[in-house]
N, C-alpha and C. Protein backbone atom coordinates (compact mmCIF):
# COMPACT_ATOMS: atom_id res chain seq x y z
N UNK A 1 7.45 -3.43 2.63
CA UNK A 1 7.30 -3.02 4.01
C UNK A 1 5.96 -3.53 4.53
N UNK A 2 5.68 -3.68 5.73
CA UNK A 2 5.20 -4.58 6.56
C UNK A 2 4.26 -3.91 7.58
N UNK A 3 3.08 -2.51 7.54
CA UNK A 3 3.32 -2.02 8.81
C UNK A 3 1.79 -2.29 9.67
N UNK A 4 1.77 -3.72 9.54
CA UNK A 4 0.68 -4.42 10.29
C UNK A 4 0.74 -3.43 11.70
N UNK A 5 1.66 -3.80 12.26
CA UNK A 5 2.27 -3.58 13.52
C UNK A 5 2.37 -2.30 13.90
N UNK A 6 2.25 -1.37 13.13
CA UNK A 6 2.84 0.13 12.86
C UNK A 6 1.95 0.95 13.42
N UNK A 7 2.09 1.87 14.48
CA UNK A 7 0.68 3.32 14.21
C UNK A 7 0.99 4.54 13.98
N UNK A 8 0.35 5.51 13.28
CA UNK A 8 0.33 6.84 13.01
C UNK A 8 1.83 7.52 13.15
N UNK A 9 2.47 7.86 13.98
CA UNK A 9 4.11 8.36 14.03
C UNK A 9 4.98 7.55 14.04
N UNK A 10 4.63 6.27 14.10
CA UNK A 10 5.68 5.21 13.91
C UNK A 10 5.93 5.23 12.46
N UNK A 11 5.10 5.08 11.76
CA UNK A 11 4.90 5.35 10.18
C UNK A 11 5.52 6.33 10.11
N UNK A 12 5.14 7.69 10.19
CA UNK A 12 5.94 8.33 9.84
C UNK A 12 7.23 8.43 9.83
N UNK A 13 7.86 8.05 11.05
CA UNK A 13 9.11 8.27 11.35
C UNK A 13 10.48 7.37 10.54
N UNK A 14 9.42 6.49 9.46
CA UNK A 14 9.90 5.71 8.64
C UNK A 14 10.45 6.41 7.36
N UNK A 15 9.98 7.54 6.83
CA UNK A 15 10.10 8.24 6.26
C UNK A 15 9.92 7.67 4.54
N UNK A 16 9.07 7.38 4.84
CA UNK A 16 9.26 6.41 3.01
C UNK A 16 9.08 7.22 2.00
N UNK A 17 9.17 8.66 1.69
CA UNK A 17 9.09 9.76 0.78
C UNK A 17 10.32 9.32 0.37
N UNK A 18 11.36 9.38 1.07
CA UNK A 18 13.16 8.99 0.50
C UNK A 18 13.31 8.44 0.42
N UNK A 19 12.55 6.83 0.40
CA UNK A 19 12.71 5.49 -0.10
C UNK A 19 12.06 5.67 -1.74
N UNK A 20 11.10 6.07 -1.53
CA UNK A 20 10.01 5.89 -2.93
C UNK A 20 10.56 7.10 -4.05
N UNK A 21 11.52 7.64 -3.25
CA UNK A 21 12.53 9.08 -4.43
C UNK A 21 13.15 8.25 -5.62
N UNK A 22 13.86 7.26 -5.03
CA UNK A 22 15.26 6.45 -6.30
C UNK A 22 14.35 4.83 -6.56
N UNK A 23 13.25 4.74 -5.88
CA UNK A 23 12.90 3.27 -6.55
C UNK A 23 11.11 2.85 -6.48
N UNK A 24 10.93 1.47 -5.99
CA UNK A 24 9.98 1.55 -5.76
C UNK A 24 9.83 0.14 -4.31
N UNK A 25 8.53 0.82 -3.25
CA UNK A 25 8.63 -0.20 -2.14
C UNK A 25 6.92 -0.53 -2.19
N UNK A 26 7.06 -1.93 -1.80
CA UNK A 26 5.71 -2.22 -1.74
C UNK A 26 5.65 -2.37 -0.02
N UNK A 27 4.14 -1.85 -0.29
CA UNK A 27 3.76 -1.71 1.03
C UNK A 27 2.51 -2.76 1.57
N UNK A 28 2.35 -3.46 2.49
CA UNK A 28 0.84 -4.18 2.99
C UNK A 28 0.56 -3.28 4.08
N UNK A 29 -0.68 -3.10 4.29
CA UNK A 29 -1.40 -2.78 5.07
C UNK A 29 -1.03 -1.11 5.05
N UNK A 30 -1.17 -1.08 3.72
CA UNK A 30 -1.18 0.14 3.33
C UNK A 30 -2.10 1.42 4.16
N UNK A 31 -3.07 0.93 4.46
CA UNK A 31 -3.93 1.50 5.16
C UNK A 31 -3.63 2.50 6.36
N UNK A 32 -2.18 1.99 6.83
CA UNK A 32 -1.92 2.67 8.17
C UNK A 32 -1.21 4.14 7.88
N UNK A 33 -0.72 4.18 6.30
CA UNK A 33 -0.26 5.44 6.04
C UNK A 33 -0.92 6.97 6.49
N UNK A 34 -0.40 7.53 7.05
CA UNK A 34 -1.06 8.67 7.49
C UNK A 34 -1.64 9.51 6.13
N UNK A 35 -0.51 9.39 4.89
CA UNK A 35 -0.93 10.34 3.90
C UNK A 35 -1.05 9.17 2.32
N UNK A 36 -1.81 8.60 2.19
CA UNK A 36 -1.72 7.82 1.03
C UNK A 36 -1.04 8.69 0.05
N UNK A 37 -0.09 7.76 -0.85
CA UNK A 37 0.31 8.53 -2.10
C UNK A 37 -0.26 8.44 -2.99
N UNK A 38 -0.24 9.64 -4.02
CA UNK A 38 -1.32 10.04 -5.04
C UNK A 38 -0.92 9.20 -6.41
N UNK A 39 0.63 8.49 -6.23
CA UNK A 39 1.11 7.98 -7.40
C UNK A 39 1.10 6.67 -7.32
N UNK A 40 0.68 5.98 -5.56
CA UNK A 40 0.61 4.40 -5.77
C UNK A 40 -0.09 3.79 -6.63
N UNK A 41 0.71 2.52 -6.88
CA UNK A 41 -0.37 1.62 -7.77
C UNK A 41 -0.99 0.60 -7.07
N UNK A 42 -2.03 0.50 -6.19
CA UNK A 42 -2.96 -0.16 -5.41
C UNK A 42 -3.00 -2.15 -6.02
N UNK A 43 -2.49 -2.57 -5.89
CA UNK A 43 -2.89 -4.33 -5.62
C UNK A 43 -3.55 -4.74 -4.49
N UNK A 44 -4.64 -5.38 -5.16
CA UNK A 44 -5.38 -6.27 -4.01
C UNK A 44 -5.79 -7.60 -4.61
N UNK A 45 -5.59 -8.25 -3.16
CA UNK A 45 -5.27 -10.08 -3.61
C UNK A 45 -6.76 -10.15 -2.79
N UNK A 46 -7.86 -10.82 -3.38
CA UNK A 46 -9.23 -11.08 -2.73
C UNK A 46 -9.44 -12.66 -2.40
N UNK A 47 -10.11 -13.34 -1.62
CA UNK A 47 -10.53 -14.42 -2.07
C UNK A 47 -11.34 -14.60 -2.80
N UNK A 48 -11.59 -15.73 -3.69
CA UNK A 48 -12.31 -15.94 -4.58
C UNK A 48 -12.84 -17.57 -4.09
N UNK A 49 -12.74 -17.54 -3.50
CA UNK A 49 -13.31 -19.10 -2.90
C UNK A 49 -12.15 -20.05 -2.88
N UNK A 50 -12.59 -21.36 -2.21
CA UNK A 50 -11.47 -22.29 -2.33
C UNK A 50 -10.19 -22.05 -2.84
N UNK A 51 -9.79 -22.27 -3.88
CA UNK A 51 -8.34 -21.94 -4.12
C UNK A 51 -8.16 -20.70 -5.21
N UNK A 52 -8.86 -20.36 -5.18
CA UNK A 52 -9.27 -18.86 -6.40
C UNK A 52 -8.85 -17.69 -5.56
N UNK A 53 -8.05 -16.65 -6.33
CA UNK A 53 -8.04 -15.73 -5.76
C UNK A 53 -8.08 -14.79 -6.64
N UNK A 54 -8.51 -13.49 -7.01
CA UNK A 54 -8.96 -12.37 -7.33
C UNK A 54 -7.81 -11.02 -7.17
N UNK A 55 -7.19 -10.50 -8.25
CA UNK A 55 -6.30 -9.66 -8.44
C UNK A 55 -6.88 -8.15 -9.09
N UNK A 56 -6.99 -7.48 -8.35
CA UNK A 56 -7.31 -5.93 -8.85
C UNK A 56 -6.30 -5.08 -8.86
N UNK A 57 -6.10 -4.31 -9.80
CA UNK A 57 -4.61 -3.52 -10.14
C UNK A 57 -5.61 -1.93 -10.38
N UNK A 58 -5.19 -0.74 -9.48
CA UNK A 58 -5.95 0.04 -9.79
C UNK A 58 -4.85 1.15 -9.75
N UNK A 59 -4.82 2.10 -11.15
CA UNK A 59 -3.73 2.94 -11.45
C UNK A 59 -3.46 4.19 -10.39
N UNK A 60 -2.83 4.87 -10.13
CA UNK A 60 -2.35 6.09 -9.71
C UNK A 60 -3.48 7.16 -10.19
N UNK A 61 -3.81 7.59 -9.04
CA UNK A 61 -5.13 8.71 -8.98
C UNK A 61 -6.76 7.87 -9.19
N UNK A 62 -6.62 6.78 -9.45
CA UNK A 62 -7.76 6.29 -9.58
C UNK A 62 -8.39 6.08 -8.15
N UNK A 63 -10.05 6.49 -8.13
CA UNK A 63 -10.43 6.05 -6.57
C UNK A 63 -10.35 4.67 -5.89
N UNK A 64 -9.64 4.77 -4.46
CA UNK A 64 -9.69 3.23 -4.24
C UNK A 64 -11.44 3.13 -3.42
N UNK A 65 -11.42 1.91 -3.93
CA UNK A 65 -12.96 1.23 -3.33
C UNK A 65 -12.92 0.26 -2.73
């Protein structure tokens, strides 16, 4: 899911609690979630210069930074 575009009750009204029940959805721009979940597993793609890029995998409950 995609919710560049998305704000605050639009999100919600998506309801992704009953998506994320039977599987799993990845989300970008995670950020716009009103309630982050406590069980995501956080990926972030960084630049690393020219053609390098930088992968951080940070577990469920761990602080994001």
């Amino acid at each position: 899911m995609d919710l560049y575009r998305l704000a605050g009750a639009e999100v919600s009204d998506l309801e992704l609690d009953a998506l994320t029940a039977d599987g799993i959805v990845a989300i970008e721009w995670a950020d716009r979630l009103p309630t982050p979940d406590a069980r995501a597993i956080v990926v972030r793609i960084e630049d690393a210069g020219e053609d390098e890029r930088r992968v951080r995998v940070d577990r469920p409950g761990a602080p994001l930074a």
